[in-house]
N, C-alpha and C. Protein backbone atom coordinates (compact mmCIF):
# COMPACT_ATOMS: atom_id res chain seq x y z
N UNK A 1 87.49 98.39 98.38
CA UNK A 1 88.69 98.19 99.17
C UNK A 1 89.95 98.57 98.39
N UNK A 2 90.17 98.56 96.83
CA UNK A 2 91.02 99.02 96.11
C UNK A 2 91.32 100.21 96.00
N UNK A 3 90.16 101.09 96.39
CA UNK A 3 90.12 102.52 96.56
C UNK A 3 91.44 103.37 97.38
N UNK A 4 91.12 102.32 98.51
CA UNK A 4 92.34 102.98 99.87
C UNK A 4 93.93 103.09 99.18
N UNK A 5 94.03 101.87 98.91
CA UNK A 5 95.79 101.86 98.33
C UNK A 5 95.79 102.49 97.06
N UNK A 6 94.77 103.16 95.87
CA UNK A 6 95.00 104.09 95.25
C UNK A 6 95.09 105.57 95.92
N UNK A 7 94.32 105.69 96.94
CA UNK A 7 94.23 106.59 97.16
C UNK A 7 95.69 107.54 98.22
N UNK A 8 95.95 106.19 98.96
CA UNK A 8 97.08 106.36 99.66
C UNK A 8 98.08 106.58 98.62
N UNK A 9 98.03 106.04 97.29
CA UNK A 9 99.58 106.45 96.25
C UNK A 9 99.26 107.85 95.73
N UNK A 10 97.92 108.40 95.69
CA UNK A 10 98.16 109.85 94.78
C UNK A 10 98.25 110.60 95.92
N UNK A 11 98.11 110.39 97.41
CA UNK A 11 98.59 111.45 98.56
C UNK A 11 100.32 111.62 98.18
N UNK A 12 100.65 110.26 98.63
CA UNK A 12 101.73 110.35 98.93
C UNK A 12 102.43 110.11 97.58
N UNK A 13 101.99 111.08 95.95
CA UNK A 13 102.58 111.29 95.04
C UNK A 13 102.44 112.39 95.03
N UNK A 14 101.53 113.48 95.16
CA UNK A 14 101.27 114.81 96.02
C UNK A 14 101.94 115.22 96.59
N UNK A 15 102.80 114.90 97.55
CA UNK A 15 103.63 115.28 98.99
C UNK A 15 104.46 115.10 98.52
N UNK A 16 105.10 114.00 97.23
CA UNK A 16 106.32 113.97 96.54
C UNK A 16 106.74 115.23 95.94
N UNK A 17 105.38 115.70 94.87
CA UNK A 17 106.01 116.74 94.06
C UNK A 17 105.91 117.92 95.35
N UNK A 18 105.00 118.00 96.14
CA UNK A 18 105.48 119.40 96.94
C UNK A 18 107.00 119.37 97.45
N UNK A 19 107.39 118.27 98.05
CA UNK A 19 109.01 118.49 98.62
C UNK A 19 109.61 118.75 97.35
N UNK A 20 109.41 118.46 95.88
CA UNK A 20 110.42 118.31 94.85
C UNK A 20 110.20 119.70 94.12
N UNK A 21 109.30 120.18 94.42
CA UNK A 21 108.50 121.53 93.61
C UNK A 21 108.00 120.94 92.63
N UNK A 22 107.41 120.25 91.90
CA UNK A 22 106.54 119.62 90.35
C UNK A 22 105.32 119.69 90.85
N UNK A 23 104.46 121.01 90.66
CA UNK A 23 103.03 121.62 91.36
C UNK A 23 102.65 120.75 90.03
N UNK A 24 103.14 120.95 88.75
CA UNK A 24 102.38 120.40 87.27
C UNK A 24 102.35 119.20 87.52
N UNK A 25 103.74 118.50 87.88
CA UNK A 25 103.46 116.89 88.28
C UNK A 25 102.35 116.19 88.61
N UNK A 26 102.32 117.25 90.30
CA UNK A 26 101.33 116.54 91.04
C UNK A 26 99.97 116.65 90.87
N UNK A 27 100.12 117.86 89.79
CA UNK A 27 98.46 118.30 89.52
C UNK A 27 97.83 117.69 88.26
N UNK A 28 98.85 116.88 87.68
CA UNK A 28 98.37 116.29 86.20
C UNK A 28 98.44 115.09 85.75
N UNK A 29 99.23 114.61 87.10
CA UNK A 29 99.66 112.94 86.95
C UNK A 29 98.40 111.92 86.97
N UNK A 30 97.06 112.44 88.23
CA UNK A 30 95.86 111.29 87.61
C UNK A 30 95.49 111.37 86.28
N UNK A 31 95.21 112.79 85.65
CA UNK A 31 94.44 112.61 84.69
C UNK A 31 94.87 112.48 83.45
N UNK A 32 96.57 112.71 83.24
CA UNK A 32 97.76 112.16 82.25
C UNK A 32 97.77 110.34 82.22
N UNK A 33 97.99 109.77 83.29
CA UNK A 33 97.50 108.28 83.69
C UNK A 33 96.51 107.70 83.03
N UNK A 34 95.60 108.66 83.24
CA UNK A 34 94.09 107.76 82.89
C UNK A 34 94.10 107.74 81.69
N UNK A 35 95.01 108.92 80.90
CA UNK A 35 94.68 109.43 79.35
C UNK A 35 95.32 108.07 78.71
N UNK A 36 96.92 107.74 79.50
CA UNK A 36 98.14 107.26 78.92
C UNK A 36 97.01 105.73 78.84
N UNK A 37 96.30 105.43 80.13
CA UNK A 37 95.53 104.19 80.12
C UNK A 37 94.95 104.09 78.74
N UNK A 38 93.84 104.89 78.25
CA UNK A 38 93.20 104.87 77.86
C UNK A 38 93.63 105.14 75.41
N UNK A 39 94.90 105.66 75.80
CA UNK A 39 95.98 105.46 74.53
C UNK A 39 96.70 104.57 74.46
N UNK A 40 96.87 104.15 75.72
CA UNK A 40 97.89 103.15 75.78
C UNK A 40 98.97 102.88 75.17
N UNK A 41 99.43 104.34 76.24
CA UNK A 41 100.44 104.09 76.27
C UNK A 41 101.83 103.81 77.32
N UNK A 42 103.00 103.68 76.56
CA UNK A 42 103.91 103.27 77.79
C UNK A 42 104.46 103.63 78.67
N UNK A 43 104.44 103.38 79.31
CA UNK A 43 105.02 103.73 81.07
C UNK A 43 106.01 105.39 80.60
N UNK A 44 106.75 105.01 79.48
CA UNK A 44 108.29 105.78 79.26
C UNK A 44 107.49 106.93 78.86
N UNK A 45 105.98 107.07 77.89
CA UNK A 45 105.25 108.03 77.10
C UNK A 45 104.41 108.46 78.01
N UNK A 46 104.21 107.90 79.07
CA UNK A 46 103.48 108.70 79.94
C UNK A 46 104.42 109.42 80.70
N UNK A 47 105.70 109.25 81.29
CA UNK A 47 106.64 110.14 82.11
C UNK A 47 106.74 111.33 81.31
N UNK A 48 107.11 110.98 79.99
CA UNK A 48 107.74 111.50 78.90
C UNK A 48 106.41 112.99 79.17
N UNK A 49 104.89 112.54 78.61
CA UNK A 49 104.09 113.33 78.68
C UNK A 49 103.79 114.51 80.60
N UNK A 50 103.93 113.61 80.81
CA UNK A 50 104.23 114.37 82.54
C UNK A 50 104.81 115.47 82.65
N UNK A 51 106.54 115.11 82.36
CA UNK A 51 107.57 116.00 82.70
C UNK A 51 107.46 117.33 81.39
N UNK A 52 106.97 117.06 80.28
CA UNK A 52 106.73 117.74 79.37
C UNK A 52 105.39 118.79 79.85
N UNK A 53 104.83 118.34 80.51
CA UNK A 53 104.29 119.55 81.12
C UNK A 53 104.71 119.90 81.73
N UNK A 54 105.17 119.43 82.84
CA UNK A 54 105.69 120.46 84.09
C UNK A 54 106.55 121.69 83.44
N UNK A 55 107.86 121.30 82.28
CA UNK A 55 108.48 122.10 81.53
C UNK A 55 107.80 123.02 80.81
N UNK A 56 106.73 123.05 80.28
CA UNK A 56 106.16 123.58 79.23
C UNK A 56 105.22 124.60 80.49
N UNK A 57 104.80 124.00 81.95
CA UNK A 57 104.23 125.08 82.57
C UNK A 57 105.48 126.22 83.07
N UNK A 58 106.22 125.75 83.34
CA UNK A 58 107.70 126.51 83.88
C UNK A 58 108.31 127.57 82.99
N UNK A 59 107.80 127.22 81.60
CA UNK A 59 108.48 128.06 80.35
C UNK A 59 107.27 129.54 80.14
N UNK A 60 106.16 128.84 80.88
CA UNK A 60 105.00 129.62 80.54
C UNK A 60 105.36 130.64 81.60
N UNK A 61 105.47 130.46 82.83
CA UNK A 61 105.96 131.09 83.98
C UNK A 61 106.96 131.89 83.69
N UNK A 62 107.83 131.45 83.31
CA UNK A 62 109.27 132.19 83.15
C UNK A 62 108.94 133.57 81.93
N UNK A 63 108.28 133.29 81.08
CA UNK A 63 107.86 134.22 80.15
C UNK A 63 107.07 135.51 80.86
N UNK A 64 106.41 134.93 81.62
CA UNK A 64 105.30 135.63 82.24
C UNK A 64 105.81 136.56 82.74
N UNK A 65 107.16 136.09 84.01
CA UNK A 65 107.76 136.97 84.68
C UNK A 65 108.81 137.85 84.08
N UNK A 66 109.14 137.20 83.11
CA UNK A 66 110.15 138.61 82.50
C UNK A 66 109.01 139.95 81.79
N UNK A 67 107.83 139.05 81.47
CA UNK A 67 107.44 140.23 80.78
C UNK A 67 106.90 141.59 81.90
N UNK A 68 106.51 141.29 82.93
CA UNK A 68 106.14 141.77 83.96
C UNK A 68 107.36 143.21 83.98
């Protein structure tokens, strides 16, 4: 029964990053979570680790396309 209301928060954390554009967000936030669970670490080191990807995929992108 715990399943449903997890499951209902990573939809509708999904649908967050699509309106916001964070494709890295939404695509890395369970398994960044589980990691941060499992290091334990804090709430601030897990955002911290999040948004640091999304940036670090965006930088990869941006490289990509100039070299093109």
């Amino acid at each position: 029964m715990s399943a449903t209301p997890l499951a209902l928060q990573q939809a509708t954390i999904l649908q967050h990053c699509k309106v916001l554009h964070l494709p890295t967000v939404g695509g890395q936030c369970g398994s960044l979570a589980a990691q941060a669970v499992r290091e334990r670490h804090t709430h601030l080191g897990y955002l911290e680790a999040l948004l640091a990807a999304e940036v670090d995929e965006r930088e990869r992108h941006a490289i990509a396309r100039r070299l093109k």
